[in-house]
PDB file of N, CA and C in Angstrom:
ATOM      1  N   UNK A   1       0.839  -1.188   0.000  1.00  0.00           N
ATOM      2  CA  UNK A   1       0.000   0.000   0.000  1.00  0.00           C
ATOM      3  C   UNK A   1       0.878   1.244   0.000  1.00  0.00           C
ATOM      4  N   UNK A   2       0.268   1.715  -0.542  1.00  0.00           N
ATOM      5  CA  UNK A   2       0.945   3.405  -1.051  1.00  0.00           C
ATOM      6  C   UNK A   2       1.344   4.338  -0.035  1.00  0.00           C
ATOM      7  N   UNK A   3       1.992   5.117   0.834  1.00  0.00           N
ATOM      8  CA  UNK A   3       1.613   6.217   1.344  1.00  0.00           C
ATOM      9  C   UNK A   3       1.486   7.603   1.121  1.00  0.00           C
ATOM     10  N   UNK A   4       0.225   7.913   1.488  1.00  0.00           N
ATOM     11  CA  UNK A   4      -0.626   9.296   1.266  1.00  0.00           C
ATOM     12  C   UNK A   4      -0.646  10.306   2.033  1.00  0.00           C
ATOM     13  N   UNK A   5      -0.794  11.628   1.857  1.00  0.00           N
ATOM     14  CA  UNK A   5      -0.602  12.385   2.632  1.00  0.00           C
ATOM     15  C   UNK A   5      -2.210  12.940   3.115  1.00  0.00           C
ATOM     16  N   UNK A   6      -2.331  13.456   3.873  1.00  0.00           N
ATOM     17  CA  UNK A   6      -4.193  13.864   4.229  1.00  0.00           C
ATOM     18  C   UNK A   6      -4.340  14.255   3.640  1.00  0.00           C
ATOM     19  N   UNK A   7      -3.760  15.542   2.864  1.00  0.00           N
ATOM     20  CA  UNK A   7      -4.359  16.481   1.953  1.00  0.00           C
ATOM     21  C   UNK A   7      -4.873  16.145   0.841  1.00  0.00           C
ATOM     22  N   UNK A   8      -4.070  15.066   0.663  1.00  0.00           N
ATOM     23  CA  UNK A   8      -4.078  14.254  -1.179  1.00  0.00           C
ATOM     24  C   UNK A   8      -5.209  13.313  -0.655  1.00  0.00           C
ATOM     25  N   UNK A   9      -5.445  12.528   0.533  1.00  0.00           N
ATOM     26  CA  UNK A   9      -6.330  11.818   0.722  1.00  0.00           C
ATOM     27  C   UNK A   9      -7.730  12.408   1.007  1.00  0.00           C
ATOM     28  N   UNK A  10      -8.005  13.826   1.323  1.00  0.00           N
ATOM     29  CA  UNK A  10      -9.383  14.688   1.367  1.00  0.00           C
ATOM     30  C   UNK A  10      -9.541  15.199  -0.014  1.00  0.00           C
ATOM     31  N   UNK A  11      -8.500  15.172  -1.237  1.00  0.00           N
ATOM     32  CA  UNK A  11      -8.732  15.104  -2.373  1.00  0.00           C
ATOM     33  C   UNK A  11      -9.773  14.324  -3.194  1.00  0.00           C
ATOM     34  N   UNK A  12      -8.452  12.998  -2.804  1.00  0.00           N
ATOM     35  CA  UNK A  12      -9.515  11.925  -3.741  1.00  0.00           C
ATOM     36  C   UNK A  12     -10.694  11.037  -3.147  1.00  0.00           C
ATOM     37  N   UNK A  13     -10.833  11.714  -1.733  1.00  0.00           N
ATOM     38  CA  UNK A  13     -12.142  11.441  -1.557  1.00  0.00           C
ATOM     39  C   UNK A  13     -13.085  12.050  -2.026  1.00  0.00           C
ATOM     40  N   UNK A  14     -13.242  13.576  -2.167  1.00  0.00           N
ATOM     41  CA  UNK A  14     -14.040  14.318  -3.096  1.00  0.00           C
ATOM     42  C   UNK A  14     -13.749  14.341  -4.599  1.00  0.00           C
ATOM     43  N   UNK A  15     -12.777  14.343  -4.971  1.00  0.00           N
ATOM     44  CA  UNK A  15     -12.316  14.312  -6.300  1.00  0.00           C
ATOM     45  C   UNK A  15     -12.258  12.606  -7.269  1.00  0.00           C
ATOM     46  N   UNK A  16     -11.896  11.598  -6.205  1.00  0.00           N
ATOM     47  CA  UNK A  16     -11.186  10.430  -6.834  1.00  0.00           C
ATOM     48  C   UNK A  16      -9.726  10.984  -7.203  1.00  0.00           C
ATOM     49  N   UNK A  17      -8.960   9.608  -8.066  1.00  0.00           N
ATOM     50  CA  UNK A  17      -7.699   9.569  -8.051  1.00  0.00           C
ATOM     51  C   UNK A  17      -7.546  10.959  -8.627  1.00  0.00           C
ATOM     52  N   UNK A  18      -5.839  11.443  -8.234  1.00  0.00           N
ATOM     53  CA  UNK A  18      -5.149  12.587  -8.760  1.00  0.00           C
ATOM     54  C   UNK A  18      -4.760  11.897  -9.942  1.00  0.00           C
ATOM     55  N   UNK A  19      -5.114  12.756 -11.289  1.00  0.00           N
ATOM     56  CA  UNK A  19      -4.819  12.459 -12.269  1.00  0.00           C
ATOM     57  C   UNK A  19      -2.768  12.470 -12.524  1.00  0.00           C
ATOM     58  N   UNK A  20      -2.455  11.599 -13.216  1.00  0.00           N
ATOM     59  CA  UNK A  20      -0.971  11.430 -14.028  1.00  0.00           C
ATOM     60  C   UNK A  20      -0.457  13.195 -13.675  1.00  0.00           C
ATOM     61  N   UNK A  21       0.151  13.709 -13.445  1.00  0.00           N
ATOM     62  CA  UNK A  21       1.661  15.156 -13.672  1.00  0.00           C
ATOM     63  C   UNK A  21       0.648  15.844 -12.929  1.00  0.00           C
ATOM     64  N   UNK A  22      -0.273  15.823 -12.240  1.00  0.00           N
ATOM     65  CA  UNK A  22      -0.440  16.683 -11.060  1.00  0.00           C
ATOM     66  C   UNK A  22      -0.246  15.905 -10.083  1.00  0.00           C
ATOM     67  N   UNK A  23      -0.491  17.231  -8.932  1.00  0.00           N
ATOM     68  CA  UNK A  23      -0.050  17.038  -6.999  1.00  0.00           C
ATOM     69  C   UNK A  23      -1.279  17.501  -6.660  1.00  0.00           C
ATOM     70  N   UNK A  24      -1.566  17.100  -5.576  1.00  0.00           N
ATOM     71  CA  UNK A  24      -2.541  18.126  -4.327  1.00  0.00           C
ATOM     72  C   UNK A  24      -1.914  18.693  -3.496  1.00  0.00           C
ATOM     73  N   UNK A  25      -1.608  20.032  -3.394  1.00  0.00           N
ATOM     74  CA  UNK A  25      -1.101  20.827  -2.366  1.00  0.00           C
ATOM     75  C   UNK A  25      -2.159  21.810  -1.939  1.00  0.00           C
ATOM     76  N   UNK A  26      -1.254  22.159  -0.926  1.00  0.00           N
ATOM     77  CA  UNK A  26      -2.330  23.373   0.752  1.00  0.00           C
ATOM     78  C   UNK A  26      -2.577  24.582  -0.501  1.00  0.00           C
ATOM     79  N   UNK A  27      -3.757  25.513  -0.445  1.00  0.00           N
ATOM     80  CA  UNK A  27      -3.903  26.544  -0.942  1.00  0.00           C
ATOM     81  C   UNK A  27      -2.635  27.825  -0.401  1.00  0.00           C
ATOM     82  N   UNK A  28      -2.505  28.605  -1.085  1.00  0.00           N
ATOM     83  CA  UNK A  28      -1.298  29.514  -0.271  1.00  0.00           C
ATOM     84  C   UNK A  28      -2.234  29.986   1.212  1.00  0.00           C
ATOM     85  N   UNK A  29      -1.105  30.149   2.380  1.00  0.00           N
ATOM     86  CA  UNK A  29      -1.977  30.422   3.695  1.00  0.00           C
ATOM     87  C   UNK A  29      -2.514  29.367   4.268  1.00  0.00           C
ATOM     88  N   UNK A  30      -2.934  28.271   3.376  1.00  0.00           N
ATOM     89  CA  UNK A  30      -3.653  27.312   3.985  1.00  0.00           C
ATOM     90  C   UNK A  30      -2.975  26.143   4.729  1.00  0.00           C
ATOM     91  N   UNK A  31      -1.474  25.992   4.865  1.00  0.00           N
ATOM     92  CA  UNK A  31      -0.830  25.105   5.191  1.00  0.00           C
ATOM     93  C   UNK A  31      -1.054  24.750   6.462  1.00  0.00           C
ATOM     94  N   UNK A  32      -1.211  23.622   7.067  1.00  0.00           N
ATOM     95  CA  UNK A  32      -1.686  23.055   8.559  1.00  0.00           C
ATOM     96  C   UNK A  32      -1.375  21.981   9.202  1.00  0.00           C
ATOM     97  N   UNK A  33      -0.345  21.233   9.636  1.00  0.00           N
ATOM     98  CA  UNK A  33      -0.642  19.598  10.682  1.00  0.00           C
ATOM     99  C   UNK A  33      -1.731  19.639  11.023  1.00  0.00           C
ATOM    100  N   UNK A  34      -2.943  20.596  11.691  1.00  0.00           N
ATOM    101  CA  UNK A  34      -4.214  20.018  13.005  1.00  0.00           C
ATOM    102  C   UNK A  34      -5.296  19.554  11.641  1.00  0.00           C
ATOM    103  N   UNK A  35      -5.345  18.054  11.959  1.00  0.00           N
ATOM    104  CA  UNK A  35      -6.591  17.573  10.868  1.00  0.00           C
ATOM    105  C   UNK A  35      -7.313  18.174  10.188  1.00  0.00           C
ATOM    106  N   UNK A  36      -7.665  18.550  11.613  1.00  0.00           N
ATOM    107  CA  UNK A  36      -9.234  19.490  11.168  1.00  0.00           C
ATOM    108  C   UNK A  36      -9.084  20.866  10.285  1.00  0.00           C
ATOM    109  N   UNK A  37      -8.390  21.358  10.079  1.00  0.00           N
ATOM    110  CA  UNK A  37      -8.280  22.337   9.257  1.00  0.00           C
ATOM    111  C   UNK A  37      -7.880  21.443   8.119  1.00  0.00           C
ATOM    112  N   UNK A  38      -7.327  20.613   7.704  1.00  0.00           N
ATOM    113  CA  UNK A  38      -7.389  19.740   6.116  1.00  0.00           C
ATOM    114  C   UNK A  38      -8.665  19.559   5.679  1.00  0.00           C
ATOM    115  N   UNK A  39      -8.973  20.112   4.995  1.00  0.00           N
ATOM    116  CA  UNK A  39     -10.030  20.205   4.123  1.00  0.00           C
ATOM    117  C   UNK A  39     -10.548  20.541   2.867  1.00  0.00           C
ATOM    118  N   UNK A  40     -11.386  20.172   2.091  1.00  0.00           N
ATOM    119  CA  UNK A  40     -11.370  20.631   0.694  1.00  0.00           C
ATOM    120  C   UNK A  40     -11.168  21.560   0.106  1.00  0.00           C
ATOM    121  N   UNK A  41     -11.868  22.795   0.886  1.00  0.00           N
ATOM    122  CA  UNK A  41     -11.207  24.576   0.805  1.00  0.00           C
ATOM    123  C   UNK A  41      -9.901  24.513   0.856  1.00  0.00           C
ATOM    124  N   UNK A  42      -9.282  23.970   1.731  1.00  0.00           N
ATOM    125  CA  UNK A  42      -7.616  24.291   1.933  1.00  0.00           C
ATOM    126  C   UNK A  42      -6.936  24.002   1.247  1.00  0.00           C
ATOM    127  N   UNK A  43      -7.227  22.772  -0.079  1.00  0.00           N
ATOM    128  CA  UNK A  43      -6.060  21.740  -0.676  1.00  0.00           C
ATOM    129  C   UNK A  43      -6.989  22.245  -2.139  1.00  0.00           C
ATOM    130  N   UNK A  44      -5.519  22.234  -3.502  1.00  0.00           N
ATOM    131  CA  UNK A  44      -6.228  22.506  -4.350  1.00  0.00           C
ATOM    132  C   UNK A  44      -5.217  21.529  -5.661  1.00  0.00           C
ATOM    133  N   UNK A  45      -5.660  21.213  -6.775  1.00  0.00           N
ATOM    134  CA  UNK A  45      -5.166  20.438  -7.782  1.00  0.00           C
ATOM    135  C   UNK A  45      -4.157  21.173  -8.705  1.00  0.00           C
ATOM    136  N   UNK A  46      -2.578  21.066  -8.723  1.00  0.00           N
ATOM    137  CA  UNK A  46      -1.977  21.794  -9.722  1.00  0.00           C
ATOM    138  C   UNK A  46      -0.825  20.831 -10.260  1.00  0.00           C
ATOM    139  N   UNK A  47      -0.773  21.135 -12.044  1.00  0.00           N
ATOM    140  CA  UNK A  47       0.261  20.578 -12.605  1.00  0.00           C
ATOM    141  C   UNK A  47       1.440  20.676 -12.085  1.00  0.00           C
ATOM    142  N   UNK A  48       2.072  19.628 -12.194  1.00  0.00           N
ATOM    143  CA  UNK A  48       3.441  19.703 -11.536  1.00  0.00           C
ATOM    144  C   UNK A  48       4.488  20.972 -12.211  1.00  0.00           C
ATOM    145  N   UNK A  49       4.228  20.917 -14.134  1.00  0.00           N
ATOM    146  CA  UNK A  49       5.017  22.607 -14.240  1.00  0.00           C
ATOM    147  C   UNK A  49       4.362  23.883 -13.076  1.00  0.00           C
ATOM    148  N   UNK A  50       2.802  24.162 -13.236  1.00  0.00           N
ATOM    149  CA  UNK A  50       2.512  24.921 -12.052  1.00  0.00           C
ATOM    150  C   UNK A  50       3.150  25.190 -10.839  1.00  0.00           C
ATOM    151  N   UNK A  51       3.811  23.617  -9.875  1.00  0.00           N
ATOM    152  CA  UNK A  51       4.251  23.491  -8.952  1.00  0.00           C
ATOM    153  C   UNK A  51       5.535  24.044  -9.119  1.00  0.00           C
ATOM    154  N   UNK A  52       6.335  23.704  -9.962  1.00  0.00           N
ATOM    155  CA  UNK A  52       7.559  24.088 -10.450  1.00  0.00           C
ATOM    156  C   UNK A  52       7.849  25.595 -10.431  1.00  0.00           C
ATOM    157  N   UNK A  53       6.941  26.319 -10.915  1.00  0.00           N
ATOM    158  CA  UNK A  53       6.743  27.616 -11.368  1.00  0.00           C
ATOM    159  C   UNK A  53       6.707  28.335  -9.869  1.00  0.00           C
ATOM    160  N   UNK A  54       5.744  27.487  -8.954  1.00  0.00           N
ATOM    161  CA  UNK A  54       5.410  28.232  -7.785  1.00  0.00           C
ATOM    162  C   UNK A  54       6.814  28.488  -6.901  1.00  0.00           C
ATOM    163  N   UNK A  55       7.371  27.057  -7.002  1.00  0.00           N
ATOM    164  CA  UNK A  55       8.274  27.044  -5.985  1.00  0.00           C
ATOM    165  C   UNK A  55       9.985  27.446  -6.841  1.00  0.00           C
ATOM    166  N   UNK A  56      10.397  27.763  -7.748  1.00  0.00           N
ATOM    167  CA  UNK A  56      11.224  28.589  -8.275  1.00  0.00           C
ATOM    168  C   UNK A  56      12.359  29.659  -7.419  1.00  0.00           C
ATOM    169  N   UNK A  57      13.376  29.823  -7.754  1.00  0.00           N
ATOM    170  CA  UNK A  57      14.344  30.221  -7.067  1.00  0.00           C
ATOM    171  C   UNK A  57      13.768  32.022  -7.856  1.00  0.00           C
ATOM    172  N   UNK A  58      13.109  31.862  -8.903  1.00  0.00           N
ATOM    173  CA  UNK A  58      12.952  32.759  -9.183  1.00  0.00           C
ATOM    174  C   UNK A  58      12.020  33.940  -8.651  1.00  0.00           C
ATOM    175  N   UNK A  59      11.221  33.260  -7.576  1.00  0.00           N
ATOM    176  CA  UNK A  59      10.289  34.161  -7.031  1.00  0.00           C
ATOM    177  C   UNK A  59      10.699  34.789  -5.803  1.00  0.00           C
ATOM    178  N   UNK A  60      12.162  34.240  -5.065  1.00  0.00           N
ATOM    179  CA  UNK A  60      12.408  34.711  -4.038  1.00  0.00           C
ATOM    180  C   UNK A  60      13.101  36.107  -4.050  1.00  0.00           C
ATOM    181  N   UNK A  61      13.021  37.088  -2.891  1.00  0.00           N
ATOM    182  CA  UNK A  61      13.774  38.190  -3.009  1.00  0.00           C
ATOM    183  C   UNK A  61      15.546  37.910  -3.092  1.00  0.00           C
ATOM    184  N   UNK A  62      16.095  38.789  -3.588  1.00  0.00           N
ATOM    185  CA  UNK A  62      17.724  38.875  -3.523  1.00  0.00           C
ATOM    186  C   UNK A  62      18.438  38.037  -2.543  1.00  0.00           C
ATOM    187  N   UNK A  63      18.084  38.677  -1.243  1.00  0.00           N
ATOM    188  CA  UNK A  63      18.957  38.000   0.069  1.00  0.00           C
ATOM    189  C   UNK A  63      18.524  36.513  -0.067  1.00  0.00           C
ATOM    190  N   UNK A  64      17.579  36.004  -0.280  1.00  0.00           N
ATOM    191  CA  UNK A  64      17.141  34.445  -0.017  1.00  0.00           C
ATOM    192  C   UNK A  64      17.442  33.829  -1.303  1.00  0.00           C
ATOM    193  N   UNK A  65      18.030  34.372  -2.771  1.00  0.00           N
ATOM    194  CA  UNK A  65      18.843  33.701  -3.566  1.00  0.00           C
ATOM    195  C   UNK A  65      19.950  33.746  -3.250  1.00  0.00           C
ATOM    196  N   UNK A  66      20.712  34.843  -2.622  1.00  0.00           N
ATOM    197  CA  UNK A  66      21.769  34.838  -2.453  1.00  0.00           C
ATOM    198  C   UNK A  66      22.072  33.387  -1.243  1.00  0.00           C
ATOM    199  N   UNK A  67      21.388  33.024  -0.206  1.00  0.00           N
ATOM    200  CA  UNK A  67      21.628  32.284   0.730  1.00  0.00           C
ATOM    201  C   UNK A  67      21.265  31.171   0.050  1.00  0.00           C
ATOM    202  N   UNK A  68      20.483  30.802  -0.533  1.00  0.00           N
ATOM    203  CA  UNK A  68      19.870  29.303  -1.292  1.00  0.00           C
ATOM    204  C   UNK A  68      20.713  28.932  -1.894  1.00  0.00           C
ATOM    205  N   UNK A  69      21.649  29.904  -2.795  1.00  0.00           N
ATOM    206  CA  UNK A  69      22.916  29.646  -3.899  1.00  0.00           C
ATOM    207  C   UNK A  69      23.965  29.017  -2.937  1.00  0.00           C
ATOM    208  N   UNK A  70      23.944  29.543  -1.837  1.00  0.00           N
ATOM    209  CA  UNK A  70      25.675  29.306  -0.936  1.00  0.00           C
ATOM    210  C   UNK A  70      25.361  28.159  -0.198  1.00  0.00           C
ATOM    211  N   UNK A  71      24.409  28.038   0.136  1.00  0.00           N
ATOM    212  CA  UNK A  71      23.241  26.971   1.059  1.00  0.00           C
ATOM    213  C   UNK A  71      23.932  25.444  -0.340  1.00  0.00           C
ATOM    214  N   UNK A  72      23.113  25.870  -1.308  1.00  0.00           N
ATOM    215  CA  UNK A  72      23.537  24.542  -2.577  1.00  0.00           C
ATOM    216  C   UNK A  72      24.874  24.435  -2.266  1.00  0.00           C
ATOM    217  N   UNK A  73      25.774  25.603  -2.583  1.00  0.00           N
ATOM    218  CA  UNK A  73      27.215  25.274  -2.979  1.00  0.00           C
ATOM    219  C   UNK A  73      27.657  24.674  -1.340  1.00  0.00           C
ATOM    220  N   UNK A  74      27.376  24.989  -0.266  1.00  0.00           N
ATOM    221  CA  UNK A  74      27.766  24.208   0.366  1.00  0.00           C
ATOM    222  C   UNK A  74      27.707  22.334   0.846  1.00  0.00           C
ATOM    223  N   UNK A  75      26.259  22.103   0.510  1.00  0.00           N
ATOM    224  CA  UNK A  75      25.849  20.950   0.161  1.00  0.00           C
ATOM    225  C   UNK A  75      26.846  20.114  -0.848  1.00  0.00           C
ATOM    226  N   UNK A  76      27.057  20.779  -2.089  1.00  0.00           N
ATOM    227  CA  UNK A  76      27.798  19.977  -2.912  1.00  0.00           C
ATOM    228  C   UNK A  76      29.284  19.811  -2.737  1.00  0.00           C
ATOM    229  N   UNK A  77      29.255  20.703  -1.440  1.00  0.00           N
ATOM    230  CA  UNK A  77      31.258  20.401  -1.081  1.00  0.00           C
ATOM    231  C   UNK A  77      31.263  19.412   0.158  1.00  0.00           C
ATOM    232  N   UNK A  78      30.402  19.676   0.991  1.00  0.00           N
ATOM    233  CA  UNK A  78      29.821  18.371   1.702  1.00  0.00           C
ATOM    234  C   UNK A  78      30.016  16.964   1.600  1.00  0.00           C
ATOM    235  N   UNK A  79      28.798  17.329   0.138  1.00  0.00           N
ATOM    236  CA  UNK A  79      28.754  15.678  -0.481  1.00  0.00           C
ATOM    237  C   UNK A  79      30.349  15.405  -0.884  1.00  0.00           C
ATOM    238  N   UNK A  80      31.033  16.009  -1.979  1.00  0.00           N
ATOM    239  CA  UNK A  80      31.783  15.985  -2.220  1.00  0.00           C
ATOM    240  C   UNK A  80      32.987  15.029  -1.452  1.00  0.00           C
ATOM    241  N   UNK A  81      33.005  15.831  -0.418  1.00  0.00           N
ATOM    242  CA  UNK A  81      34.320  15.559   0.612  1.00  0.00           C
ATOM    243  C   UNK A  81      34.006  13.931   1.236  1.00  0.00           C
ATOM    244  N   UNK A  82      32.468  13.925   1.760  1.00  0.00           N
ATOM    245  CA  UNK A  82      32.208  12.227   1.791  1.00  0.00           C
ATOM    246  C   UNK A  82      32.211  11.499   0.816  1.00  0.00           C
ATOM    247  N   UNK A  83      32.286  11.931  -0.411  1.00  0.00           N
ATOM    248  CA  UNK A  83      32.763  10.875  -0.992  1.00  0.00           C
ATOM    249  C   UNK A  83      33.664  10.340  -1.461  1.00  0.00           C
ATOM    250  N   UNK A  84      34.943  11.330  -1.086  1.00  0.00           N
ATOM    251  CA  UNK A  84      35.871  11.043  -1.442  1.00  0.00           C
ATOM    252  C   UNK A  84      36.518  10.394  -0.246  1.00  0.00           C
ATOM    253  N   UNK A  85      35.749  10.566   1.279  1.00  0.00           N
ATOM    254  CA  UNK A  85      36.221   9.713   2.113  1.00  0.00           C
ATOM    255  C   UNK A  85      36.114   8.630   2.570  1.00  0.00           C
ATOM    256  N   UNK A  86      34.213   8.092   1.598  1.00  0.00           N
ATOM    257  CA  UNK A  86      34.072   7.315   1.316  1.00  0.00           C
ATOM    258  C   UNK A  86      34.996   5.632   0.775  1.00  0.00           C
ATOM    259  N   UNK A  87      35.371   6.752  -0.371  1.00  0.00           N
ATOM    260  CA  UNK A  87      36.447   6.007  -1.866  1.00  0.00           C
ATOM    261  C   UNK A  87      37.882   5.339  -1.238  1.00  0.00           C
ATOM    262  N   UNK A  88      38.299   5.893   0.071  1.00  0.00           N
ATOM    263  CA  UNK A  88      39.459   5.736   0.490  1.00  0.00           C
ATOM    264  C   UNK A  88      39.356   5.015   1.848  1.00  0.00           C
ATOM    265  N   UNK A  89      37.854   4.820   1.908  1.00  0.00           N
ATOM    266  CA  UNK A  89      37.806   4.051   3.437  1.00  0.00           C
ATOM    267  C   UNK A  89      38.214   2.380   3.108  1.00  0.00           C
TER     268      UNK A  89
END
């Protein structure tokens, strides 16, 4: 069995299955853990380009590309370094 998230599961109870290249995500504002606020108002159906579009490095202000960029480049020196200590263990 699959695992589902509530939101996607108060979907396709009103909706049925999420069709192929879409998601169910929280409406903007609407994001919540307490059950009870998951609900059909809150969760809405978007193509995954949509999703893509939403969540984009391109929508953030200056300072939070600037930190996301150094944030990546640090990650990949990270990885980097374990794996090269990996290779030699």
């Amino acid at each position: 069995m699959k695992w589902r998230c509530v939101h996607e599961l108060v979907w396709i109870e009103a909706h049925g299955p999420v069709p192929a290249g879409h998601v169910v995500v929280f409406r903007p504002g609407c994001r919540t853990t307490h059950l009870a606020r998951i609900t059909l108002d809150a969760v809405e159906l978007v193509s995954r380009s949509e999703l893509m579009a939403r969540n984009t490095i391109q929508n953030l202000p200056e300072p939070m590309k600037a930190v996301t960029r150094l944030r990546a480049a640090l990650t990949r020196q990270i990885n980097k370094r374990a794996r090269t200590e990996e290779g030699s263990a």
